[in-house]
Protein backbone atom coordinates (compact mmCIF):
# COMPACT_ATOMS: atom_id res chain seq x y z
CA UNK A 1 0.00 0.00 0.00
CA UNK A 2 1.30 3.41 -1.11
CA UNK A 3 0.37 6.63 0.69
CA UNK A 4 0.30 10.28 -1.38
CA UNK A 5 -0.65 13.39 0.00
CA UNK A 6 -1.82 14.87 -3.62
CA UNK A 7 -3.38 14.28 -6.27
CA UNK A 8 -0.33 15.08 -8.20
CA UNK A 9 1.40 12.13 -6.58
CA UNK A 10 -1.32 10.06 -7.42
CA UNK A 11 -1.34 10.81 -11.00
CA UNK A 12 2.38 10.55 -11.03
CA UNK A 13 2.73 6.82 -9.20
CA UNK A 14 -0.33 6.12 -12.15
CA UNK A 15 1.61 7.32 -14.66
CA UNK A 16 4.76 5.12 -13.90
CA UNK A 17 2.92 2.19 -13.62
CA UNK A 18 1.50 2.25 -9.98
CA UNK A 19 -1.59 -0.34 -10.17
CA UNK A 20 -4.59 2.20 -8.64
CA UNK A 21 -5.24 -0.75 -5.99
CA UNK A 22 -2.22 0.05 -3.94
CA UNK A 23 -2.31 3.69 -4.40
CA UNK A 24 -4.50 5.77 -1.19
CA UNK A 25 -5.04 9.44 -1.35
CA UNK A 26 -4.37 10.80 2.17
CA UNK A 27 -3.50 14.67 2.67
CA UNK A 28 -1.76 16.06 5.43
CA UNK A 29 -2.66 18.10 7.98
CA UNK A 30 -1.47 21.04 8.93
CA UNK A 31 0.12 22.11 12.41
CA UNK A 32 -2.00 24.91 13.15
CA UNK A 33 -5.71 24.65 13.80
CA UNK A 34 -7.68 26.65 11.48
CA UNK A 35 -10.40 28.55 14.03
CA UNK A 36 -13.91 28.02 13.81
CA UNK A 37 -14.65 31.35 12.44
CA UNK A 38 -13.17 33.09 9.98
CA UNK A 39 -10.24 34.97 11.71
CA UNK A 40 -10.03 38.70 11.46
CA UNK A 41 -7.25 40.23 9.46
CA UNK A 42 -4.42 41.67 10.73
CA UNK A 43 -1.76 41.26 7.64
CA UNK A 44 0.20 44.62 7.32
CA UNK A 45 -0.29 45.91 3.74
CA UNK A 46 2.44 45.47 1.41
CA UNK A 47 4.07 42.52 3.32
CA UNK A 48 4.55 39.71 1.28
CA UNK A 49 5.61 36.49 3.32
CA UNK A 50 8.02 33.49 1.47
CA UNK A 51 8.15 30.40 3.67
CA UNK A 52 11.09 27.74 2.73
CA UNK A 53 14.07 26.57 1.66
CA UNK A 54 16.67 29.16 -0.46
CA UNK A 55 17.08 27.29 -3.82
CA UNK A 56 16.61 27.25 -7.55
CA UNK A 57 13.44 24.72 -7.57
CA UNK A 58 12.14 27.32 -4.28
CA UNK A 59 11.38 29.87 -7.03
CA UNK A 60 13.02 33.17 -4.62
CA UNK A 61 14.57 34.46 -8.07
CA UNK A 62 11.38 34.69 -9.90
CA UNK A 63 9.49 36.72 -6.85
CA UNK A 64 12.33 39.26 -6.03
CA UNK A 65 12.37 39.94 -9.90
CA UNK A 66 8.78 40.30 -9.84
CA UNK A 67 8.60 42.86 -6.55
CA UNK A 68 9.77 45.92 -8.83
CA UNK A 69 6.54 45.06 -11.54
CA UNK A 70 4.39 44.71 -8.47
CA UNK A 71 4.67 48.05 -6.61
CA UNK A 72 4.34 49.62 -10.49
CA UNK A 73 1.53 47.70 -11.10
CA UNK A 74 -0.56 48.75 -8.08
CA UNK A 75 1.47 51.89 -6.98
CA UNK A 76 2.35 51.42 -3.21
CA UNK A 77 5.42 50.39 -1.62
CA UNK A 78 5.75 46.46 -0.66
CA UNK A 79 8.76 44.62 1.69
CA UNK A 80 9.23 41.00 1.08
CA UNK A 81 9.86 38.72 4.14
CA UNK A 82 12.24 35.75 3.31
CA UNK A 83 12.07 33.41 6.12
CA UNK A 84 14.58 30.37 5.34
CA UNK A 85 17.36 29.59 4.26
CA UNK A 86 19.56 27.19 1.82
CA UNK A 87 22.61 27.83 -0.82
CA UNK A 88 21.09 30.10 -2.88
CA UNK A 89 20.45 33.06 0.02
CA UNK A 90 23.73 35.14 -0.88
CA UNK A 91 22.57 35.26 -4.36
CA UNK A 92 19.08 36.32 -3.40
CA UNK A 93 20.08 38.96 -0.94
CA UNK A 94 22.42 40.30 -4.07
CA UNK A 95 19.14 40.28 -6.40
CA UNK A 96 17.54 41.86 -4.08
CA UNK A 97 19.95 44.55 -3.20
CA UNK A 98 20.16 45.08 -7.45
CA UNK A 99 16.77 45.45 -8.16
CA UNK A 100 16.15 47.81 -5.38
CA UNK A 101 13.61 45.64 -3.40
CA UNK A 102 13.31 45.90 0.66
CA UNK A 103 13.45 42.68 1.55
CA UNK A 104 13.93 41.00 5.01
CA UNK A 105 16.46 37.66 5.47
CA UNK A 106 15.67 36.09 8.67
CA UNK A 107 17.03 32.47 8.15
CA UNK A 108 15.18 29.86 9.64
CA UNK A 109 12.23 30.62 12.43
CA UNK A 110 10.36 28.46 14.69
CA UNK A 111 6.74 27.41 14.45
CA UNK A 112 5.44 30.47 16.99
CA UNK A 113 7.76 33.08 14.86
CA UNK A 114 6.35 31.34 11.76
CA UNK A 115 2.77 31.30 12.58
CA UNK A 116 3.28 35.59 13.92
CA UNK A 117 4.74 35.92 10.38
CA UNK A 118 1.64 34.39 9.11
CA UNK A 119 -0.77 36.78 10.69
CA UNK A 120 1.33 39.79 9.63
CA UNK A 121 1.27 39.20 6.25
CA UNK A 122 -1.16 40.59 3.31
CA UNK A 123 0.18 37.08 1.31
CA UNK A 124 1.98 34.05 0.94
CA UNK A 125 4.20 33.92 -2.06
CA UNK A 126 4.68 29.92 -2.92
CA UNK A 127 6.44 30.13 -6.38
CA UNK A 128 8.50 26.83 -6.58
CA UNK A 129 8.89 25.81 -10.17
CA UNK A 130 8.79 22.14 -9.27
CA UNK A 131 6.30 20.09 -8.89
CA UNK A 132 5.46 20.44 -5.06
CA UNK A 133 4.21 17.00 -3.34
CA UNK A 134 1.87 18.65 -1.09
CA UNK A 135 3.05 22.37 -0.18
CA UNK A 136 1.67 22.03 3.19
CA UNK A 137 3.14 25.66 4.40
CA UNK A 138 0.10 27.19 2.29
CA UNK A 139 -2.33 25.18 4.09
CA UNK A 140 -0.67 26.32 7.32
CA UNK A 141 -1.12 29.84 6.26
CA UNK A 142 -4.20 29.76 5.69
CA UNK A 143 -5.27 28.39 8.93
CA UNK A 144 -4.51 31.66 9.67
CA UNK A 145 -6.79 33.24 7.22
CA UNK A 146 -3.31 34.27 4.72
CA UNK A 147 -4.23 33.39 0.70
CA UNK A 148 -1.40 32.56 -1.46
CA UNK A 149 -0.56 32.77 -4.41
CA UNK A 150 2.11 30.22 -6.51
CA UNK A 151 2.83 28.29 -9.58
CA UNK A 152 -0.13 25.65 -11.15
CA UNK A 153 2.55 23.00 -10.65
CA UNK A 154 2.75 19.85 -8.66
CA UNK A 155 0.65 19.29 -5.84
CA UNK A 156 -0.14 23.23 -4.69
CA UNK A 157 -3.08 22.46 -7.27
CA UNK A 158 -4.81 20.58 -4.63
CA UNK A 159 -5.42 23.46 -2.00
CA UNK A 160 -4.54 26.54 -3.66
CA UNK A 161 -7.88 26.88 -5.61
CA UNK A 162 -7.74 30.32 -8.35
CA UNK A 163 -10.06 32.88 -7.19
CA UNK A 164 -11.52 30.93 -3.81
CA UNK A 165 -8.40 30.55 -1.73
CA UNK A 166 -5.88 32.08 -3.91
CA UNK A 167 -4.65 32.82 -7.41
CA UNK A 168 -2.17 30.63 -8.96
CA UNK A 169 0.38 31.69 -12.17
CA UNK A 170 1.23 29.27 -15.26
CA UNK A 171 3.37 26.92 -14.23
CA UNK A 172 5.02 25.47 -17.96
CA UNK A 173 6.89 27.82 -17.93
CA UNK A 174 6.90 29.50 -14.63
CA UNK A 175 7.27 33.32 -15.72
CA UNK A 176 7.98 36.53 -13.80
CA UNK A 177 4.93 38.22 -15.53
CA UNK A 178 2.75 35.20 -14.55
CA UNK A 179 4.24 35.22 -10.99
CA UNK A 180 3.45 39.56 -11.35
CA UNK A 181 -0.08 39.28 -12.82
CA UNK A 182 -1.38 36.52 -10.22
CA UNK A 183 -0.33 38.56 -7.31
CA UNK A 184 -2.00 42.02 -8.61
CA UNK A 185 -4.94 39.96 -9.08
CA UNK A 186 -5.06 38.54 -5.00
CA UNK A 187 -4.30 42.27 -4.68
CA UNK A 188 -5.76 44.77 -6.73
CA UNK A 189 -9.49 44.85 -5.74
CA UNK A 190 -10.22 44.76 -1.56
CA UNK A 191 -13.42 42.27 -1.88
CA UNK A 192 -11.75 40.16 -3.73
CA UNK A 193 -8.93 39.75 -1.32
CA UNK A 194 -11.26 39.68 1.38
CA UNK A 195 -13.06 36.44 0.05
CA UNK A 196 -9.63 34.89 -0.98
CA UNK A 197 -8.75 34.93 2.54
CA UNK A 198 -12.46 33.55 3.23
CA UNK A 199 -11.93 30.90 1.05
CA UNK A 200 -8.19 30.25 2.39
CA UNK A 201 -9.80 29.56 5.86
CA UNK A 202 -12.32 27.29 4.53
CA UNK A 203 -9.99 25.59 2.67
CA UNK A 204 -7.88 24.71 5.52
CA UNK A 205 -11.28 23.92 7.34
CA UNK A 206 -10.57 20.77 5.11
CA UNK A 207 -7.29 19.63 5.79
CA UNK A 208 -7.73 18.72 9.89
CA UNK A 209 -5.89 15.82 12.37
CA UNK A 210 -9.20 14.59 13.09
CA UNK A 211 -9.65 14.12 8.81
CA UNK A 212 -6.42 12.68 8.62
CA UNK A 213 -6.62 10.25 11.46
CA UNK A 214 -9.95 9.18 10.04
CA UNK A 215 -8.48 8.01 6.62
CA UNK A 216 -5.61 6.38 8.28
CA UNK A 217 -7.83 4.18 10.96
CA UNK A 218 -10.26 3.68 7.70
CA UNK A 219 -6.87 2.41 5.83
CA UNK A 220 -5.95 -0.09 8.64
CA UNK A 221 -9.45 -1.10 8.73
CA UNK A 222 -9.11 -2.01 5.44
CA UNK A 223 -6.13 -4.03 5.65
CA UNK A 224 -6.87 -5.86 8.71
CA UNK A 225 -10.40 -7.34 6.88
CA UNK A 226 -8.60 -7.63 3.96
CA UNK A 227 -9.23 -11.52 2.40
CA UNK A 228 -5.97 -13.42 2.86
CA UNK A 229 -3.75 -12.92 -0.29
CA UNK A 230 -5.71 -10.13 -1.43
CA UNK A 231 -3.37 -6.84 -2.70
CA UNK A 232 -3.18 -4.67 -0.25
């Protein structure tokens, strides 16, 4: 029996020959607990939030080189908070610096400094160019009520939803312009932001322990009933 987390990995396990009897569709839950109600906003405009590891297949190039295009596009100032860190952060701090955009390095935080960043932000930025298992930090943002915005690739399709809990760029070929035009759109019109982070919150409504555990003790269920030499 094979576990995935996304759809993507299910397709992907399918595609290389995977029979669909040992494959089981079982996404992860995040840390946080999303709230019963919707919670209030408290992101500081023009704060954009990255979450992760500081590498090529991370994507950090494509959204420092899109910062410039942004604050053109909607004409106010934004700062970019880069929390992580990995072998490419010299070379993003020296984009950065180059194309003039105020952006904050903090290296790796814990889960109560990443959950404040969370709440302080007007979005999460996701743009890996690879195709994500899962991409559970946007989940974890929007327990918080924090819409994102990434790449259509890999398994960010299955909770990042265009227009409900987020917008999502073209993903072959990831683009600066797509990354540019997907975040004016989360941004540009203040009801429509308001419902993406709605629609972030009830998104992550979906993704609980309780849901989790559920599918798992169904699973085991499954196996333990299971006829003897059936394929499990």
């Amino acid at each position: 029996m094979i576990l995935v987390a996304s759809a993507h990995m299910q397709q992907e396990l399918l595609r290389n020959g995977i029979s669909p009897k040992l494959l089981r569709l079982v996404p992860l839950p995040p840390t946080e607990i999303a709230p019963e109600c919707p919670p209030p906003s408290s992101g500081q405009p023009g704060s954009l939030l990255f979450l992760g590891r500081l590498t090529d297949l991370k994507g950090g190039g494509y959204l420092i080189n899109a910062m410039p295009r942004i604050a053109e596009r909607l004409q106010r100032n934004f700062t970019l908070t880069i929390a992580g860190d990995g072998p490419d952060r010299t070379r993003l701090q020296e984009l950065a610096h180059a194309r003039g955009v105020r952006a904050e390095f903090l290296g790796w935080v814990n889960s109560e400094q990443k959950l404040e960043l969370m709440r302080r932000a007007e979005l999460l930025v996701v743009p890996s160019v690879w195709p994500e298992p899962f991409g559970l930090v946007g989940v974890e943002a929007a327990c918080t009520g924090l819409p994102a915005v990434g790449y259509a690739v890999g398994g960010i399709l299955d909770w990042l939803i265009p227009g409900c809990s987020g917008e999502v760029a073209p993903g072959d070929p990831p683009t600066v312009e797509g990354l540019v035009e997907a975040i004016v759109r989360a941004l540009i019109d203040p009801v429509h932001y308001a419902r993406l982070r709605d629609g972030a919150w009830k998104q992550a409504r979906k993704y609980t322990v309780e849901r989790h555990l559920f599918s798992l003790e169904s699973l085991f269920d499954e196996i333990v009933h299971a006829p003897v030499g059936a394929v499990i």
